[in-house]
PDB file of N, CA and C in Angstrom:
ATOM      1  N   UNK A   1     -12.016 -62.025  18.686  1.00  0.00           N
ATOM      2  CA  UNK A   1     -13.035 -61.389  19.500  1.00  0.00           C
ATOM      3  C   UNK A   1     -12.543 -60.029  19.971  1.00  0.00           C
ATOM      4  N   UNK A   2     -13.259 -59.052  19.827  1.00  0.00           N
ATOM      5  CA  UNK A   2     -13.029 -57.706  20.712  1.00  0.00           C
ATOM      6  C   UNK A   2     -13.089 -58.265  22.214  1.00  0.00           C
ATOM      7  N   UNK A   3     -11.879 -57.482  22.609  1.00  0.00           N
ATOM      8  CA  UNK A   3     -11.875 -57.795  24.041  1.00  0.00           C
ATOM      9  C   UNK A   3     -12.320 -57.236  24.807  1.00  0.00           C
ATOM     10  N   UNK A   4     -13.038 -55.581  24.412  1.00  0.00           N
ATOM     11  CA  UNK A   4     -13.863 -55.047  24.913  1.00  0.00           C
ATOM     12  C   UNK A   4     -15.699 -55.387  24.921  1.00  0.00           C
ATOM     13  N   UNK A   5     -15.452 -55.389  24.139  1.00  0.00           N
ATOM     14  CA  UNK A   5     -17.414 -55.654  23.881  1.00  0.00           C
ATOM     15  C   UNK A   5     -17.690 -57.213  24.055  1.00  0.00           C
ATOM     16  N   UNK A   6     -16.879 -58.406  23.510  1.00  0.00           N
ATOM     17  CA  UNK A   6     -16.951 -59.397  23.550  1.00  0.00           C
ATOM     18  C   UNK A   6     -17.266 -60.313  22.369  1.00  0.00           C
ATOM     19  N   UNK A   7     -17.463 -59.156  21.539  1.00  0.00           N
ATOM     20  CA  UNK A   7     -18.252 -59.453  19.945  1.00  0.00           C
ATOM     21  C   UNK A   7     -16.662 -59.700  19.245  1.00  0.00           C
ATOM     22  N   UNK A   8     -16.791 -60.491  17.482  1.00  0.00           N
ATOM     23  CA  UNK A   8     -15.931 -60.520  16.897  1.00  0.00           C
ATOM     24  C   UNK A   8     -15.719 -59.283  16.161  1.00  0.00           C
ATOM     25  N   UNK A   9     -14.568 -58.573  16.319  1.00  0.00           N
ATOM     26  CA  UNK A   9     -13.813 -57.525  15.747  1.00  0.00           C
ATOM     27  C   UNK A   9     -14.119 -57.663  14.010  1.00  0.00           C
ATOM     28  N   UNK A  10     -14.517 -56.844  13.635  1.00  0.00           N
ATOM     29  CA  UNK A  10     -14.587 -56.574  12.238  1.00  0.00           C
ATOM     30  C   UNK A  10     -13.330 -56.212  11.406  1.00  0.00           C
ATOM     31  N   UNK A  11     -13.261 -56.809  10.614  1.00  0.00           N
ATOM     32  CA  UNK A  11     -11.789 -56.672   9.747  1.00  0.00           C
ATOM     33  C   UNK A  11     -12.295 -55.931   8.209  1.00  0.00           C
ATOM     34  N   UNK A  12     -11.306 -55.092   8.145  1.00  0.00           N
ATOM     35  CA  UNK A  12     -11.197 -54.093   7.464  1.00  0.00           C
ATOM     36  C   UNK A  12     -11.770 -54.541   5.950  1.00  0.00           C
ATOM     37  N   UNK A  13     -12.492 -53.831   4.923  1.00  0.00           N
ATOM     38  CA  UNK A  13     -12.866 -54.467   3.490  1.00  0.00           C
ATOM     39  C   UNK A  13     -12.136 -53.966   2.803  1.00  0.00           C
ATOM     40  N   UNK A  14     -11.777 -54.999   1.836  1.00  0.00           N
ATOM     41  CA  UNK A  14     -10.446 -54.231   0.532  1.00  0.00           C
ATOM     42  C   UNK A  14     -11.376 -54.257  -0.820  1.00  0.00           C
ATOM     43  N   UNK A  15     -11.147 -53.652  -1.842  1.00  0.00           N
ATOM     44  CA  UNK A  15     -11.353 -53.790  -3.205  1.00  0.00           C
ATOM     45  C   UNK A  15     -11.456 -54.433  -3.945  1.00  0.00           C
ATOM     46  N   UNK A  16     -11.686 -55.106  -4.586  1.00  0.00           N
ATOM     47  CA  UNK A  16     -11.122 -56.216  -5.727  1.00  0.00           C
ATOM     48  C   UNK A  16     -11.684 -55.831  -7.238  1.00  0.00           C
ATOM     49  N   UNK A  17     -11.445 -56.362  -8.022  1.00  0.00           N
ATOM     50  CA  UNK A  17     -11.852 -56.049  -9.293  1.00  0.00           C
ATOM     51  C   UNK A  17     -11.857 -57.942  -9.849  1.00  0.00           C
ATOM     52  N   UNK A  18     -13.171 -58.398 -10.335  1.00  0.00           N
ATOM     53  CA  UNK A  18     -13.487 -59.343 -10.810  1.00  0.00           C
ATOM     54  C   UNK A  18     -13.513 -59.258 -12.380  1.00  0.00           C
ATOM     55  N   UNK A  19     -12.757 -59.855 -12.792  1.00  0.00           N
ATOM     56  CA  UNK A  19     -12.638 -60.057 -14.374  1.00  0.00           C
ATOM     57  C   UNK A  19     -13.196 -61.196 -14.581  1.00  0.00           C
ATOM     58  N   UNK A  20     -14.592 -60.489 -15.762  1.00  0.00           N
ATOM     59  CA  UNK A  20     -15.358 -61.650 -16.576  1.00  0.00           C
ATOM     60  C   UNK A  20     -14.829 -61.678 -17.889  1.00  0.00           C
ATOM     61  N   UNK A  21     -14.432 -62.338 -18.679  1.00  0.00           N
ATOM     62  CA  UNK A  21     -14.240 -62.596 -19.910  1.00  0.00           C
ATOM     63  C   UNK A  21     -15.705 -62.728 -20.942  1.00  0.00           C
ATOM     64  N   UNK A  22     -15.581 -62.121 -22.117  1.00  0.00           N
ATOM     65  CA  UNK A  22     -17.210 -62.352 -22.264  1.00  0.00           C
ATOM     66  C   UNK A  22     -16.909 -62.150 -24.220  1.00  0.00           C
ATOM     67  N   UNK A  23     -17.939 -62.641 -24.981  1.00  0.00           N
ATOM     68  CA  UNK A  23     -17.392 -62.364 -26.165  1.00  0.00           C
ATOM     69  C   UNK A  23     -18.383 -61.602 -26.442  1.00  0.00           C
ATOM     70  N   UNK A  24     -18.126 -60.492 -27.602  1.00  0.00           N
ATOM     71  CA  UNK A  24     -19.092 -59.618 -28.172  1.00  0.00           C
ATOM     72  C   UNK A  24     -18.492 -59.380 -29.480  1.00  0.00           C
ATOM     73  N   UNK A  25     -19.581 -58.893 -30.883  1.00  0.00           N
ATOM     74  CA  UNK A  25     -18.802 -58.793 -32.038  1.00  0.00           C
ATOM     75  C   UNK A  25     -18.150 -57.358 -31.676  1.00  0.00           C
ATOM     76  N   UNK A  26     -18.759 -56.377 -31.140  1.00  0.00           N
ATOM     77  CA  UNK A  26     -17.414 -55.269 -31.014  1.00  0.00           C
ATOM     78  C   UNK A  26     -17.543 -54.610 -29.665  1.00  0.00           C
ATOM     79  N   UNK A  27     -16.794 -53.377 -29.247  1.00  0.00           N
ATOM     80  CA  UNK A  27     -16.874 -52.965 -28.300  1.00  0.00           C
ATOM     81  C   UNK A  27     -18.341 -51.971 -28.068  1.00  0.00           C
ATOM     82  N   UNK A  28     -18.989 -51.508 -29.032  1.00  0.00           N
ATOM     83  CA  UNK A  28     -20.348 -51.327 -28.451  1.00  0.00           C
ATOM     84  C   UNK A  28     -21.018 -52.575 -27.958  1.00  0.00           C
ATOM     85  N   UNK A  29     -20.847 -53.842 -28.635  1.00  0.00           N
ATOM     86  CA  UNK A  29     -21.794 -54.910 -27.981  1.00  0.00           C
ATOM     87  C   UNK A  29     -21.339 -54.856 -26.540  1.00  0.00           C
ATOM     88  N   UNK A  30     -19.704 -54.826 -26.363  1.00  0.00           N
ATOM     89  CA  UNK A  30     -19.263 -55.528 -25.321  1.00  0.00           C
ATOM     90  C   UNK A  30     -19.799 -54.594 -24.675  1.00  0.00           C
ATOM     91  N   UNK A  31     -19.900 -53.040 -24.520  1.00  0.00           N
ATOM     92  CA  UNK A  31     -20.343 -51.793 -23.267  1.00  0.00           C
ATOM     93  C   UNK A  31     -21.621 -52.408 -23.436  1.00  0.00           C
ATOM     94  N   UNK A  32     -22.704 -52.605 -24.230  1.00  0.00           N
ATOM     95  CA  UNK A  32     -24.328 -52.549 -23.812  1.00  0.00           C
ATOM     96  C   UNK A  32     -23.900 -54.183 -23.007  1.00  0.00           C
ATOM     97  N   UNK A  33     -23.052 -55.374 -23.198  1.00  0.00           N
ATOM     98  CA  UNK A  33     -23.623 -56.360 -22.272  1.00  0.00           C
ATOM     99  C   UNK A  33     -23.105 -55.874 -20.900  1.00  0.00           C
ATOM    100  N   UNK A  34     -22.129 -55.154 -20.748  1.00  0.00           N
ATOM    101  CA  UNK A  34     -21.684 -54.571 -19.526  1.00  0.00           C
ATOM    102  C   UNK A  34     -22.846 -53.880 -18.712  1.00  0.00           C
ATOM    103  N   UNK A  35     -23.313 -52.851 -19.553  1.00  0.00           N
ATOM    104  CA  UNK A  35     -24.504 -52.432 -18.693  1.00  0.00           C
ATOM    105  C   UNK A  35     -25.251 -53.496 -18.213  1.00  0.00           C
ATOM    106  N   UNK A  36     -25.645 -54.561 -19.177  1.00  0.00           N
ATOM    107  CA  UNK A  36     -26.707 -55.641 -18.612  1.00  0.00           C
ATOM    108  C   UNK A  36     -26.074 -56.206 -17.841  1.00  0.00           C
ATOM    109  N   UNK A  37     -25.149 -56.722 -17.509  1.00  0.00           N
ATOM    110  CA  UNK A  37     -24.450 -57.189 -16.475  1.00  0.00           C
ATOM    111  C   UNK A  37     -24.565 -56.714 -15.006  1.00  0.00           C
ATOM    112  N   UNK A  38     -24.562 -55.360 -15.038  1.00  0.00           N
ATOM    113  CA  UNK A  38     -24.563 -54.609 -13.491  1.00  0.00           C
ATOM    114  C   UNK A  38     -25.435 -53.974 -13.755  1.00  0.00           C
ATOM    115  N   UNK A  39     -26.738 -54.086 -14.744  1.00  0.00           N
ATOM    116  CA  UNK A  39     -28.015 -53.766 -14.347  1.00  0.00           C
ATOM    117  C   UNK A  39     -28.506 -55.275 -13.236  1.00  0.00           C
ATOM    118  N   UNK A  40     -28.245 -56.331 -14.059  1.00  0.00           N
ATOM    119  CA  UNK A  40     -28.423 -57.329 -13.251  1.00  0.00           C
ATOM    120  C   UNK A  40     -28.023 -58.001 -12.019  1.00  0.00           C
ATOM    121  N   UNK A  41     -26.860 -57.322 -11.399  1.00  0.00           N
ATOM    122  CA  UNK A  41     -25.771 -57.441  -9.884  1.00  0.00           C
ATOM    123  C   UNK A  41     -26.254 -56.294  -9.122  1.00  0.00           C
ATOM    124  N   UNK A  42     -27.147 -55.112  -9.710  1.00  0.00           N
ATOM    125  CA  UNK A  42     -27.361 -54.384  -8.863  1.00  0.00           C
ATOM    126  C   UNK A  42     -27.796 -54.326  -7.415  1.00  0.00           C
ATOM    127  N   UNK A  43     -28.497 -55.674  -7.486  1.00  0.00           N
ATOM    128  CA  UNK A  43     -29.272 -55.532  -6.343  1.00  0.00           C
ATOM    129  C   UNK A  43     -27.665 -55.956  -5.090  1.00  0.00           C
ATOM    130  N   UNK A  44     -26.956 -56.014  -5.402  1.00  0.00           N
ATOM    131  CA  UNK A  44     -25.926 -56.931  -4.346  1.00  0.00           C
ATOM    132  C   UNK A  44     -25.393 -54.915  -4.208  1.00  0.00           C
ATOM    133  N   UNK A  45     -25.276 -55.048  -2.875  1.00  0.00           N
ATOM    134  CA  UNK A  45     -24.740 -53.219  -2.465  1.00  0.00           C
ATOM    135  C   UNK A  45     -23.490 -53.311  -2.332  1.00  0.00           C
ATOM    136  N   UNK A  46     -22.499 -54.735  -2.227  1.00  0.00           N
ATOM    137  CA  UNK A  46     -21.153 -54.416  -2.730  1.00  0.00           C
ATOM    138  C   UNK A  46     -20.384 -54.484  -4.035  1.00  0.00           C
ATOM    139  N   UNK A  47     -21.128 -54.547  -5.373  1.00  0.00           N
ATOM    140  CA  UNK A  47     -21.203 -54.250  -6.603  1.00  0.00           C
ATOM    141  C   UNK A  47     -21.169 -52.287  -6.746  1.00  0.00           C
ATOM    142  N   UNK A  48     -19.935 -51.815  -7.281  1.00  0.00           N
ATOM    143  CA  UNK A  48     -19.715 -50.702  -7.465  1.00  0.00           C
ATOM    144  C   UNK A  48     -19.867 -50.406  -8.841  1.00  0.00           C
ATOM    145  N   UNK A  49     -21.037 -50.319  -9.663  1.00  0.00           N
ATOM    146  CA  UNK A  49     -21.513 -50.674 -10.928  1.00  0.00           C
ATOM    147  C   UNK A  49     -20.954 -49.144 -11.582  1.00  0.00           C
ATOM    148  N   UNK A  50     -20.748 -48.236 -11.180  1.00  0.00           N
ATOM    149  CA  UNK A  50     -20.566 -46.608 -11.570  1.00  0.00           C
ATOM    150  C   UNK A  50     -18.917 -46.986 -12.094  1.00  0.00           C
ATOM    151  N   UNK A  51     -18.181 -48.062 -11.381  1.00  0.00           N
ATOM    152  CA  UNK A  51     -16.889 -48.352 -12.222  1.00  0.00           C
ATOM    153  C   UNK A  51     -16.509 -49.329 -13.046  1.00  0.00           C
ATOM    154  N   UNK A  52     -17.931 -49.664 -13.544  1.00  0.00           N
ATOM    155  CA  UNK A  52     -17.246 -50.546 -14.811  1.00  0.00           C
ATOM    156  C   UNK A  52     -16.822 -50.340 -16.027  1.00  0.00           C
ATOM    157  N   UNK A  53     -15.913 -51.123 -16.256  1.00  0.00           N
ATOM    158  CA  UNK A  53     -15.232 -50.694 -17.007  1.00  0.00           C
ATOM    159  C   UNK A  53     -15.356 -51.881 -18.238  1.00  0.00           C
ATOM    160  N   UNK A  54     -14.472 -51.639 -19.626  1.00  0.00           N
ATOM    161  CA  UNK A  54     -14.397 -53.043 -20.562  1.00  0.00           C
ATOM    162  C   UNK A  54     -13.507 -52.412 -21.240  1.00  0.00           C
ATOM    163  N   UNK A  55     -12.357 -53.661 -21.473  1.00  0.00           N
ATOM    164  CA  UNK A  55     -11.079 -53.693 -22.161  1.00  0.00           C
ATOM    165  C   UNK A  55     -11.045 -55.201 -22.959  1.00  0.00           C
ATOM    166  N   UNK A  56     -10.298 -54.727 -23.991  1.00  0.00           N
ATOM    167  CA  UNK A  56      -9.968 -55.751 -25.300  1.00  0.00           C
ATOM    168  C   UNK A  56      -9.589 -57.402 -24.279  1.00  0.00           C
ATOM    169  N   UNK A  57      -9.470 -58.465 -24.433  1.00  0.00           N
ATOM    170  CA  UNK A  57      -8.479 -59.195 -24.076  1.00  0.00           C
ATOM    171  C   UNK A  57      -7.287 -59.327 -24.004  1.00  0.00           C
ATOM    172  N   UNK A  58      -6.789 -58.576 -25.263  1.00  0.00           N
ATOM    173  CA  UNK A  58      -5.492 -57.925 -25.345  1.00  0.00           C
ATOM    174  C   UNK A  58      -5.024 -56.978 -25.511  1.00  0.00           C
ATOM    175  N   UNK A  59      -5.377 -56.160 -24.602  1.00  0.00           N
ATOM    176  CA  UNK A  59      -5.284 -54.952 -24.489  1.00  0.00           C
ATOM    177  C   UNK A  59      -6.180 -54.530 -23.185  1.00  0.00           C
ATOM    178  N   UNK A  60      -6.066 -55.276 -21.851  1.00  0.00           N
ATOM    179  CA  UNK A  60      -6.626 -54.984 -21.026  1.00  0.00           C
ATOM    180  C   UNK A  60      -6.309 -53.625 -19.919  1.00  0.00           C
ATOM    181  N   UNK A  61      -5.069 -53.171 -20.294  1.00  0.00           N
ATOM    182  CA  UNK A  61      -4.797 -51.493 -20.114  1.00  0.00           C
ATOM    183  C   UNK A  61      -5.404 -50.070 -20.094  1.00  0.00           C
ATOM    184  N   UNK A  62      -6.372 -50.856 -21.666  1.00  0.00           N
ATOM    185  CA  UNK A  62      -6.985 -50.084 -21.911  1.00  0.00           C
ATOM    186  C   UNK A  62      -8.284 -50.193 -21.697  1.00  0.00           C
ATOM    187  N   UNK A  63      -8.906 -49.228 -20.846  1.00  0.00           N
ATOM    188  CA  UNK A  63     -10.157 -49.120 -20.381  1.00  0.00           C
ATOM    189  C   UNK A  63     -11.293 -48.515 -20.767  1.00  0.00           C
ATOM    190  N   UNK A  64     -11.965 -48.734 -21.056  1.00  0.00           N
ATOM    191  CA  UNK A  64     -13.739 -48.091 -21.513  1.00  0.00           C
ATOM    192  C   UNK A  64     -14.804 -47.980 -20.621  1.00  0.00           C
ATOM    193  N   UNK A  65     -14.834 -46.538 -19.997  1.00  0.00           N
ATOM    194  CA  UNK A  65     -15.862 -46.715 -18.563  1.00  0.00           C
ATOM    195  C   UNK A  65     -17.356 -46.839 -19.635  1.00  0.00           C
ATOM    196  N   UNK A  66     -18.214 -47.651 -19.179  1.00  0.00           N
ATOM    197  CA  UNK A  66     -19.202 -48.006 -19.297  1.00  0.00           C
ATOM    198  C   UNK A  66     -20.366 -46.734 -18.345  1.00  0.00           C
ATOM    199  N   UNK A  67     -20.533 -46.199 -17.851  1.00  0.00           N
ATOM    200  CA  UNK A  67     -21.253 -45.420 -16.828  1.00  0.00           C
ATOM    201  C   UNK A  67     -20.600 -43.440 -16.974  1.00  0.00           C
ATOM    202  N   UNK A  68     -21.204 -42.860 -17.029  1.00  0.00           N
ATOM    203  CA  UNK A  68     -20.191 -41.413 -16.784  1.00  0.00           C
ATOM    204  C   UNK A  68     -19.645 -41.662 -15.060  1.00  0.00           C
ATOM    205  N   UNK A  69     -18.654 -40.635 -14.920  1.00  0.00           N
ATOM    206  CA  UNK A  69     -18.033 -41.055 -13.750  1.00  0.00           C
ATOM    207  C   UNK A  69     -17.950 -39.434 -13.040  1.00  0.00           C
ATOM    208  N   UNK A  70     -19.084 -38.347 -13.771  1.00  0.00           N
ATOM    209  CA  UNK A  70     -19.163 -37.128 -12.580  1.00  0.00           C
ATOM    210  C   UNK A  70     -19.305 -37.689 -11.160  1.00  0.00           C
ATOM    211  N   UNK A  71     -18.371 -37.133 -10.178  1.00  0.00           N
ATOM    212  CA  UNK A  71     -19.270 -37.701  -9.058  1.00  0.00           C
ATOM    213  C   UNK A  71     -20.119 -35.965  -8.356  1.00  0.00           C
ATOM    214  N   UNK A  72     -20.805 -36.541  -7.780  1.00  0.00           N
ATOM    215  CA  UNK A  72     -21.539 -35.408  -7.069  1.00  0.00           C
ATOM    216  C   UNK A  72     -21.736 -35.319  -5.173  1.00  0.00           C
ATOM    217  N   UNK A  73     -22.309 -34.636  -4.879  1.00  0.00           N
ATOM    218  CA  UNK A  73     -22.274 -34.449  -3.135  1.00  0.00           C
ATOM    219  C   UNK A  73     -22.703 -36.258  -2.448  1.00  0.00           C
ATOM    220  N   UNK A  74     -22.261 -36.234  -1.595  1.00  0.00           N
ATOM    221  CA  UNK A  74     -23.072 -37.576  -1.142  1.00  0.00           C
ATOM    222  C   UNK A  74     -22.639 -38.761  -1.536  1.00  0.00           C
ATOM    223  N   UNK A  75     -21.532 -38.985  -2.709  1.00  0.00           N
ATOM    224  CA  UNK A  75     -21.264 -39.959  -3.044  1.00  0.00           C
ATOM    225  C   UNK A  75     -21.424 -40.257  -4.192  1.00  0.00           C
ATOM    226  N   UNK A  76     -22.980 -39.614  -4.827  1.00  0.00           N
ATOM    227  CA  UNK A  76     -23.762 -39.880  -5.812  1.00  0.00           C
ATOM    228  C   UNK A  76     -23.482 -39.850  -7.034  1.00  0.00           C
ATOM    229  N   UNK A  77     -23.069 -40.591  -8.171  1.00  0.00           N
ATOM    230  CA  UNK A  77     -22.793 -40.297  -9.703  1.00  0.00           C
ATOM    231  C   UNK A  77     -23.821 -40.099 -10.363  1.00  0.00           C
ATOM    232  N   UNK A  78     -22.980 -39.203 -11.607  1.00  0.00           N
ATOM    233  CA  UNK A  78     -24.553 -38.829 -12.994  1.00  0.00           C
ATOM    234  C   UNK A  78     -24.383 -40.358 -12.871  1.00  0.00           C
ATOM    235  N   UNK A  79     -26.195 -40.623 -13.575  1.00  0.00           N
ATOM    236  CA  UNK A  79     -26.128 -41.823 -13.911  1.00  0.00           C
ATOM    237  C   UNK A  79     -26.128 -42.547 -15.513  1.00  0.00           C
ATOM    238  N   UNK A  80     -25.885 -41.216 -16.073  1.00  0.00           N
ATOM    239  CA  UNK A  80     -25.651 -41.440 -17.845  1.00  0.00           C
ATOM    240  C   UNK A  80     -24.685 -42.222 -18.601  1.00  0.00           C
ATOM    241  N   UNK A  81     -24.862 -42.746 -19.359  1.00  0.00           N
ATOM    242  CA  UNK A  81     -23.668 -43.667 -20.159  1.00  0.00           C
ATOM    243  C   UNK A  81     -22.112 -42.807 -19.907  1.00  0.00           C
ATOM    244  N   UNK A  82     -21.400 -43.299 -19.917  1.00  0.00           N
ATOM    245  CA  UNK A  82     -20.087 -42.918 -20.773  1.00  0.00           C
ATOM    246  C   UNK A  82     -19.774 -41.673 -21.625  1.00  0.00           C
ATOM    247  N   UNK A  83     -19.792 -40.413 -21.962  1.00  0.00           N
ATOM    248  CA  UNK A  83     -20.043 -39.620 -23.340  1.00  0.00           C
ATOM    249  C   UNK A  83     -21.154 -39.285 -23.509  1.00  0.00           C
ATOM    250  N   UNK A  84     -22.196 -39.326 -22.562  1.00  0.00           N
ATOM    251  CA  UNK A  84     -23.489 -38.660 -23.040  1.00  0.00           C
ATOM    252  C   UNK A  84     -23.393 -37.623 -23.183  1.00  0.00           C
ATOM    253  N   UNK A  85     -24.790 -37.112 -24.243  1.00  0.00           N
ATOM    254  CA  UNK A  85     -25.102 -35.645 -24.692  1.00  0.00           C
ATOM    255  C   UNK A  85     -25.374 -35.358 -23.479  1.00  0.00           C
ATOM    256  N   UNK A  86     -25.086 -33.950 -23.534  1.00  0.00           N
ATOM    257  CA  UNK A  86     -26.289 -32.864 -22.565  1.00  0.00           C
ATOM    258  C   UNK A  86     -25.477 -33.064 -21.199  1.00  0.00           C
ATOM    259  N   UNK A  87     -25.788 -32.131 -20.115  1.00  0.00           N
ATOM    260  CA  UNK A  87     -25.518 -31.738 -18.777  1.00  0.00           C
ATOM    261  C   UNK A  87     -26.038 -33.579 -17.832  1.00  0.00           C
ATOM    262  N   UNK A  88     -24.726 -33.415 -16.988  1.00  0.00           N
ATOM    263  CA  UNK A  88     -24.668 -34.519 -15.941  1.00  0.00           C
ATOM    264  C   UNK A  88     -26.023 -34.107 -14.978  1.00  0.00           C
ATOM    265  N   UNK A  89     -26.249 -35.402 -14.569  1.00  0.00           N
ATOM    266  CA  UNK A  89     -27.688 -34.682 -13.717  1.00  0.00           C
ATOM    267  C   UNK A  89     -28.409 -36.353 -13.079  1.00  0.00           C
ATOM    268  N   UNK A  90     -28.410 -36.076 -11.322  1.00  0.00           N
ATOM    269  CA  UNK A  90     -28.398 -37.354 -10.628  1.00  0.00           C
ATOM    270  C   UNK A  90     -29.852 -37.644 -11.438  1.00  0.00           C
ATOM    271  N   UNK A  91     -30.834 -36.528 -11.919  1.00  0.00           N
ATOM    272  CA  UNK A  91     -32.045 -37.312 -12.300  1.00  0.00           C
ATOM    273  C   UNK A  91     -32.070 -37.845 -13.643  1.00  0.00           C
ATOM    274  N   UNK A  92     -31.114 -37.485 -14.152  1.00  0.00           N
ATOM    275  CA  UNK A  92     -30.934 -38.445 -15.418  1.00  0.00           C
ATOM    276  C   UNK A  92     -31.369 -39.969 -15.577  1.00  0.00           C
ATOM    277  N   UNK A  93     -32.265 -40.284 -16.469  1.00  0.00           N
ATOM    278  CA  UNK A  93     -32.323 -41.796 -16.288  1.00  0.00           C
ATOM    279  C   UNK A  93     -31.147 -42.550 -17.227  1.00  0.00           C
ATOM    280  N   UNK A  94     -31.270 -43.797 -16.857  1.00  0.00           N
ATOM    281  CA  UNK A  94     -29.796 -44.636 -18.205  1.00  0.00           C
ATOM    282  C   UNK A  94     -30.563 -45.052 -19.187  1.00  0.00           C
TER     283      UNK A  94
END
């Protein structure tokens, strides 16, 4: 309890990174089920979907951002694949 207000004290939030295991015939399948994945968790606001990522099983070192990762004022990322053509841009659709 805060001993001032009387309310319970809020404790600090850490990070985590949840590893799903998932099979796909290659790594384009595996990035498009990734997108579907955190198209579908979106609605939860502690899902940080702008950092997902997908790595081999063996070879989990190696990372493949799924999302571009410009960030912009406010917090805000392009919201374009990975390597898209053309200029970053928040009105970009995915």
């Amino acid at each position: 309890m805060n001993r001032v207000e009387g309310t319970p004290a809020r404790r600090e939030r850490e990070r985590f990174v949840v590893h799903l295991p998932v099979v796909a015939t290659d790594l384009a399948a595996a990035l498009r089920f990734a997108r579907s994945i955190t198209r579908a968790v979106s609605f939860l606001a502690d899902v940080d979907r702008a950092e997902t990522t997908v790595s081999a099983e063996d070879a989990q070192g190696v990372r493949h951002r799924v999302f571009c990762d410009r960030l912009f004022a406010r917090g805000r990322r392009c919201p374009g694949l990975a390597g898209h053509d053309g200029d970053c841009g928040v009105d970009r659709h995915r």
